[in-house]
N, C-alpha and C. Protein backbone atom coordinates (compact mmCIF):
# COMPACT_ATOMS: atom_id res chain seq x y z
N UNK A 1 8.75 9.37 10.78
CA UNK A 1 8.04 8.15 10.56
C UNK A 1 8.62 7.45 9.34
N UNK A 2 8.71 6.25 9.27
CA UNK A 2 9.46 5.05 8.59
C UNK A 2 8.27 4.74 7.65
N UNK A 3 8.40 4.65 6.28
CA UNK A 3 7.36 4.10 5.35
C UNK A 3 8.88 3.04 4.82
N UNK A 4 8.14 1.74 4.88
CA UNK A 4 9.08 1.01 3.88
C UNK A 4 8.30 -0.08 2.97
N UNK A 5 8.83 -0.46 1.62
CA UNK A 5 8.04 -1.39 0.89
C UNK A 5 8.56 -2.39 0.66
N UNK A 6 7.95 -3.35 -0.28
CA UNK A 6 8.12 -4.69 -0.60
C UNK A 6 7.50 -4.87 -1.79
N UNK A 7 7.97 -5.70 -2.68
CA UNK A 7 6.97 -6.44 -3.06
C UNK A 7 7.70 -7.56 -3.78
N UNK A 8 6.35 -8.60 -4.28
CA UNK A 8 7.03 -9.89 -4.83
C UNK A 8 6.06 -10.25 -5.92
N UNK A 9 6.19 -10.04 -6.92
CA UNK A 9 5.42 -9.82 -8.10
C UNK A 9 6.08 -11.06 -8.56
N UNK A 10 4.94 -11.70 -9.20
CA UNK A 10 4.80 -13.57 -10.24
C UNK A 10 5.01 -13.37 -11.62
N UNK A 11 4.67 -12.01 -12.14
CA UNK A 11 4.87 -11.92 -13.74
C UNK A 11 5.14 -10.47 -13.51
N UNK A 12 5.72 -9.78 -14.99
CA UNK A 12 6.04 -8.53 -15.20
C UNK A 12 5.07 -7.63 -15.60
N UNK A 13 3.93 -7.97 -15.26
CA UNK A 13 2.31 -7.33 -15.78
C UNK A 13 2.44 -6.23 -14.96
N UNK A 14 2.55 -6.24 -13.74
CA UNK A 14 3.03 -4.64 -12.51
C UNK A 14 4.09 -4.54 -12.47
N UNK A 15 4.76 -5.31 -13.24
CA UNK A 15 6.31 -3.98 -12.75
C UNK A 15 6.33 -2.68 -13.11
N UNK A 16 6.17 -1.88 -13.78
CA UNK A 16 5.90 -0.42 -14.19
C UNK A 16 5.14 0.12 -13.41
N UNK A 17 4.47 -0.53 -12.75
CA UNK A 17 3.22 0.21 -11.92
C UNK A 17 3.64 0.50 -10.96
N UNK A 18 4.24 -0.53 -10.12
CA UNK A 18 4.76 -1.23 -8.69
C UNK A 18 6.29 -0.23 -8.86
N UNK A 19 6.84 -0.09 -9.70
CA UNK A 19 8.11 0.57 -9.87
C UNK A 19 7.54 2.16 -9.41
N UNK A 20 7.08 2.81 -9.99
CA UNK A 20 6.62 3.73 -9.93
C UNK A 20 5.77 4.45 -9.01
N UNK A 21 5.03 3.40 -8.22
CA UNK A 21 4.47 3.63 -6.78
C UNK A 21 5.62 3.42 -5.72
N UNK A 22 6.53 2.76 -5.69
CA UNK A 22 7.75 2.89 -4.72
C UNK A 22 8.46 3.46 -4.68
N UNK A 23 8.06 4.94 -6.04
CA UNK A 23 9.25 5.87 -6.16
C UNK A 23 8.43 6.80 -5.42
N UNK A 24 7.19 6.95 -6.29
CA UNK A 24 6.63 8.08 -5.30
C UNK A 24 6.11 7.90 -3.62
N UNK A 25 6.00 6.69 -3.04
CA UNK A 25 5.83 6.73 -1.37
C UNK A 25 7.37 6.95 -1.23
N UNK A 26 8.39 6.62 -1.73
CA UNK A 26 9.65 7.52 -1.41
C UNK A 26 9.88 8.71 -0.86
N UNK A 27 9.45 9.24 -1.86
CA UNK A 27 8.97 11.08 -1.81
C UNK A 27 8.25 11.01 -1.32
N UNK A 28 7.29 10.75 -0.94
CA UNK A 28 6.11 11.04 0.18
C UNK A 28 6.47 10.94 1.61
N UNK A 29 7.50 9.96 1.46
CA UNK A 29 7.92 9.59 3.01
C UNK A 29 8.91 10.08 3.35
N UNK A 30 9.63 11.00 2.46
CA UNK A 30 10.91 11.99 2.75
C UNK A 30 10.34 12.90 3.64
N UNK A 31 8.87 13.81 2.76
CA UNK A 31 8.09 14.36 3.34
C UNK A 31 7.63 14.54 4.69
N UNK A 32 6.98 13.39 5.51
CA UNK A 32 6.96 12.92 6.44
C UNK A 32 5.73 12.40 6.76
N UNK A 33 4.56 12.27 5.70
CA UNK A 33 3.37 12.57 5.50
C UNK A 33 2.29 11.55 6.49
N UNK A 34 2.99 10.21 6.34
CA UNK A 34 3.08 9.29 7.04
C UNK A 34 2.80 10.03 9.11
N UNK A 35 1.65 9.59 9.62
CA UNK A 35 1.67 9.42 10.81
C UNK A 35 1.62 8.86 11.70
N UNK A 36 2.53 7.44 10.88
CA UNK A 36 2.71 5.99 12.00
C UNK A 36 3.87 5.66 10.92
N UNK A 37 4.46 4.75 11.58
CA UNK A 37 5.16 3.77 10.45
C UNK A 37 4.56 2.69 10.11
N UNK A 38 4.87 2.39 8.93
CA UNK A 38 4.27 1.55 8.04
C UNK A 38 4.87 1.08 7.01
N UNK A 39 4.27 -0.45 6.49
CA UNK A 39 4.89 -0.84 5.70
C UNK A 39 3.74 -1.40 4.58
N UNK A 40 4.25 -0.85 2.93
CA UNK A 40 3.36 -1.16 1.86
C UNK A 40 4.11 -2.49 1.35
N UNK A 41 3.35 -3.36 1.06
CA UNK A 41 3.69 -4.80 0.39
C UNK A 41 2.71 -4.93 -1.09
N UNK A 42 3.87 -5.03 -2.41
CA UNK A 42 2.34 -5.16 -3.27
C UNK A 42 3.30 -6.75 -4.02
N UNK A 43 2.11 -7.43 -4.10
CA UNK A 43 2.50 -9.16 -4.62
C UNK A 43 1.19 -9.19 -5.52
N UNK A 44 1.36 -10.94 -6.35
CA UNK A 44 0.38 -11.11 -6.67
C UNK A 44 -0.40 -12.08 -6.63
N UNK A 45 -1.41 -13.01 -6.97
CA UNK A 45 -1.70 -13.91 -6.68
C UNK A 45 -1.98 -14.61 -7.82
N UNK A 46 -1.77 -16.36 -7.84
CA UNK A 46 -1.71 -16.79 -8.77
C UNK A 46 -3.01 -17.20 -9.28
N UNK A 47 -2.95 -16.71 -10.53
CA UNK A 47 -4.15 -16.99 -11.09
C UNK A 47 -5.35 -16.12 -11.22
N UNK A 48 -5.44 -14.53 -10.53
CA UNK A 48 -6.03 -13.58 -10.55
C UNK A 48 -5.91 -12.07 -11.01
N UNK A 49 -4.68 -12.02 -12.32
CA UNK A 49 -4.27 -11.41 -12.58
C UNK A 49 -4.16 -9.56 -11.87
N UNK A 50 -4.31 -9.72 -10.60
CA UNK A 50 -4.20 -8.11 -9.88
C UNK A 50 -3.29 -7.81 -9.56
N UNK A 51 -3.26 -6.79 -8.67
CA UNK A 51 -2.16 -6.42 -8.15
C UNK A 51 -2.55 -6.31 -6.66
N UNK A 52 -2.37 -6.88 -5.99
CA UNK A 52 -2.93 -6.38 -4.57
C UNK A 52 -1.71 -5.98 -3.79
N UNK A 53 -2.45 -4.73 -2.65
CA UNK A 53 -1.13 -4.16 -2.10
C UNK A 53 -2.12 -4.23 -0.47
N UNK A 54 -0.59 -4.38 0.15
CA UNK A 54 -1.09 -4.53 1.43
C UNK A 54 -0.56 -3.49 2.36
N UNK A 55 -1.03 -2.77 3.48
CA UNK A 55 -0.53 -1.17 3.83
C UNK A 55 -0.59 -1.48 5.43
N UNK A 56 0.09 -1.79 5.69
CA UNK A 56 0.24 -2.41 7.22
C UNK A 56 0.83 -1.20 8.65
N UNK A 57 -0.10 -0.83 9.31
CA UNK A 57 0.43 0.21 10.65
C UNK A 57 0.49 -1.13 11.58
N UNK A 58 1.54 0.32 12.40
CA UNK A 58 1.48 0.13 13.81
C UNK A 58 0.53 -0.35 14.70
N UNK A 59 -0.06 0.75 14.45
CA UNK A 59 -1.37 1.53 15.38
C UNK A 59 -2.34 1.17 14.65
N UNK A 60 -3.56 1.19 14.96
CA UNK A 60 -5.54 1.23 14.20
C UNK A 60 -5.45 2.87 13.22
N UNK A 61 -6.12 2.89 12.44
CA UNK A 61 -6.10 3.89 11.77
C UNK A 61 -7.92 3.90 11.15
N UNK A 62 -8.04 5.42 11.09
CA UNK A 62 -9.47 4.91 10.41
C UNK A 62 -9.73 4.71 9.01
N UNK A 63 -10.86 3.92 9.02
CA UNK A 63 -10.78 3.41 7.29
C UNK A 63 -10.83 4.58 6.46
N UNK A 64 -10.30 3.89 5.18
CA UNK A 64 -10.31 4.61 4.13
C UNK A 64 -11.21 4.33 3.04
N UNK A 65 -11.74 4.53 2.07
CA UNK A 65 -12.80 4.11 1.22
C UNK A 65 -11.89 3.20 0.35
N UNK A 66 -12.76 1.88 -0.20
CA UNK A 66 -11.85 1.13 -1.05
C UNK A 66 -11.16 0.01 -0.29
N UNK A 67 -11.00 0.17 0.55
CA UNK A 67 -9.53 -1.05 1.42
C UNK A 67 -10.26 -1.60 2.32
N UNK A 68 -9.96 -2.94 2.43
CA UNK A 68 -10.60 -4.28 3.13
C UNK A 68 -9.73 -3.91 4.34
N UNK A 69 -10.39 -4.25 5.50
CA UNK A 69 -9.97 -4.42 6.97
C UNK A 69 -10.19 -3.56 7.99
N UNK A 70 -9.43 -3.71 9.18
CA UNK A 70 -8.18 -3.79 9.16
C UNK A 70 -8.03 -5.50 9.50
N UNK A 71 -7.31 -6.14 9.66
CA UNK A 71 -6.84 -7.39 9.89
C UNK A 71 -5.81 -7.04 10.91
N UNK A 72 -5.32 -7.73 11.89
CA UNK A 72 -4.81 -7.45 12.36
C UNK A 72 -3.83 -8.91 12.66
N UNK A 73 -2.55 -8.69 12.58
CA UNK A 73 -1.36 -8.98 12.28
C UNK A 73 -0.26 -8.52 13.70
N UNK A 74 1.22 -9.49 13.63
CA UNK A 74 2.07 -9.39 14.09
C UNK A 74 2.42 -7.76 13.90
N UNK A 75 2.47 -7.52 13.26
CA UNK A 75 3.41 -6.11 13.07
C UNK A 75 2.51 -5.17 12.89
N UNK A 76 1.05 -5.11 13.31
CA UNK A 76 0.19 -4.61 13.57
C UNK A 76 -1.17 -4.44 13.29
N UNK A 77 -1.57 -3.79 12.17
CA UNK A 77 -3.03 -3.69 11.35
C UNK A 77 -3.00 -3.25 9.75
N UNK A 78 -3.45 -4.66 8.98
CA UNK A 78 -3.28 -4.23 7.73
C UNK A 78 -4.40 -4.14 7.21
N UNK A 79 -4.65 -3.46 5.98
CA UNK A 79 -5.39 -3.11 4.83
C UNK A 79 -5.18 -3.65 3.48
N UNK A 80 -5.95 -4.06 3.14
CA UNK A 80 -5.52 -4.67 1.55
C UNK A 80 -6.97 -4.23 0.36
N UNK A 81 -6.09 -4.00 -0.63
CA UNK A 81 -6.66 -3.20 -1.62
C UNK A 81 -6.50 -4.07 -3.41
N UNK A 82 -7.09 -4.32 -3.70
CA UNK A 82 -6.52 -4.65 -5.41
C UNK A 82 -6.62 -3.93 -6.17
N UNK A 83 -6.38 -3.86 -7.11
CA UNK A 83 -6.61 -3.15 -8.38
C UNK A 83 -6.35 -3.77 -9.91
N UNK A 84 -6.83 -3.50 -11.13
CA UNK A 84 -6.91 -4.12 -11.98
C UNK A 84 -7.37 -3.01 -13.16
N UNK A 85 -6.54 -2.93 -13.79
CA UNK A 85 -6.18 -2.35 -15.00
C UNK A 85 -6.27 -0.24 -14.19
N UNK A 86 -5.47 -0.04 -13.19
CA UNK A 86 -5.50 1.26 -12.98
C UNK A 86 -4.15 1.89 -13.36
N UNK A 87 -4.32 3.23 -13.53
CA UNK A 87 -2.75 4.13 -14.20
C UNK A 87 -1.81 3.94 -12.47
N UNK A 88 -0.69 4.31 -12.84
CA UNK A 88 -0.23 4.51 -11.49
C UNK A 88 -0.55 5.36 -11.11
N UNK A 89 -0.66 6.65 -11.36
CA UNK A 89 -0.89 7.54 -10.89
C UNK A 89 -2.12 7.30 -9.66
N UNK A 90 -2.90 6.77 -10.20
CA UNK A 90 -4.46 6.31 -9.34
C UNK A 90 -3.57 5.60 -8.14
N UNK A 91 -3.58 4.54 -8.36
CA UNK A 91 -2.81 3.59 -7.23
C UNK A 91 -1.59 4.00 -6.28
N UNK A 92 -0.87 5.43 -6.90
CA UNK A 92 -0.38 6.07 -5.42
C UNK A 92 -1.08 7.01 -4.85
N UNK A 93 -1.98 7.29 -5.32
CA UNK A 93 -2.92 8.15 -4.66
C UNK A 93 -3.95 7.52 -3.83
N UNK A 94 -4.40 6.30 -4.34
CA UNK A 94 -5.31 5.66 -2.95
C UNK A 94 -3.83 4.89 -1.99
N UNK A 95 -2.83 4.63 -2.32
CA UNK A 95 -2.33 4.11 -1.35
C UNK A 95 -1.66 5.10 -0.61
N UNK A 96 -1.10 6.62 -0.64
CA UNK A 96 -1.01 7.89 0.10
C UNK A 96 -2.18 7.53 0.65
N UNK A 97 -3.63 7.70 0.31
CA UNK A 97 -4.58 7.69 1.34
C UNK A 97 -4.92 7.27 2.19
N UNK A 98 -4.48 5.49 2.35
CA UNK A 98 -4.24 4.88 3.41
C UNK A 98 -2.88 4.53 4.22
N UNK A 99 -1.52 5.00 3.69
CA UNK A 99 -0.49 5.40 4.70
C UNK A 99 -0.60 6.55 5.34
N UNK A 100 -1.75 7.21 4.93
CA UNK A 100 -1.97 8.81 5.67
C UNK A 100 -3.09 8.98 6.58
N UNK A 101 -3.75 8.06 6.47
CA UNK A 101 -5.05 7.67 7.29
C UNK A 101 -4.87 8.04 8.95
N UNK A 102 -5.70 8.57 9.26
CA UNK A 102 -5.96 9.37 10.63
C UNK A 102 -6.19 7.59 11.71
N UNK A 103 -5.24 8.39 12.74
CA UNK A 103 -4.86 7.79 13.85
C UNK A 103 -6.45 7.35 13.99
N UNK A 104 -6.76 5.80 14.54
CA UNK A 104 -8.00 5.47 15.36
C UNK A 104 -8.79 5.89 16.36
């Protein structure tokens, strides 16, 4: 299974964060942990100083605590999550939770 990311960050307020969560779904996705492919997107929006990340399957997946949706999209079903003032550590661990999220 394919985990791939993105992101497009407006100021350097998440880069350290965002750097560091794309290292570890790296390693996670060497792993294989992932049971769809998916793609994590984290951007920001202007004027709301967060970080929001968006965790997009294939397939329906069931929710996870914390994450808005699913929405459903061209490239399948996304989830979106913000966060605001969290360690990274926190923020790859809820976002493992929803690239790992049990089939629908």
């Amino acid at each position: 299974m394919a985990i791939t990311t993105a992101h497009k960050l407006l100021s350097v307020s998440w880069t350290a964060e965002v750097e560091a969560a794309e290292a570890a779904i790296r390693r996670f996705a060497s792993h294989g942990t992932s049971t769809d492919n998916c793609h994590v997107a984290f951007f920001e929006v202007v004027g709301d100083g967060q970080l929001h990340v968006n965790v997009t399957h294939r397939h329906a997946t069931k929710a996870v605590g914390g994450w808005a949706g699913p929405g459903i999209v061209p490239d399948g079903f996304v989830h979106n999550r913000r966060f605001t003032d969290v360690q990274s550590r926190q923020i790859t661990r809820h976002i493992r939770e929803m690239v790992c999220a049990a089939p629908a």
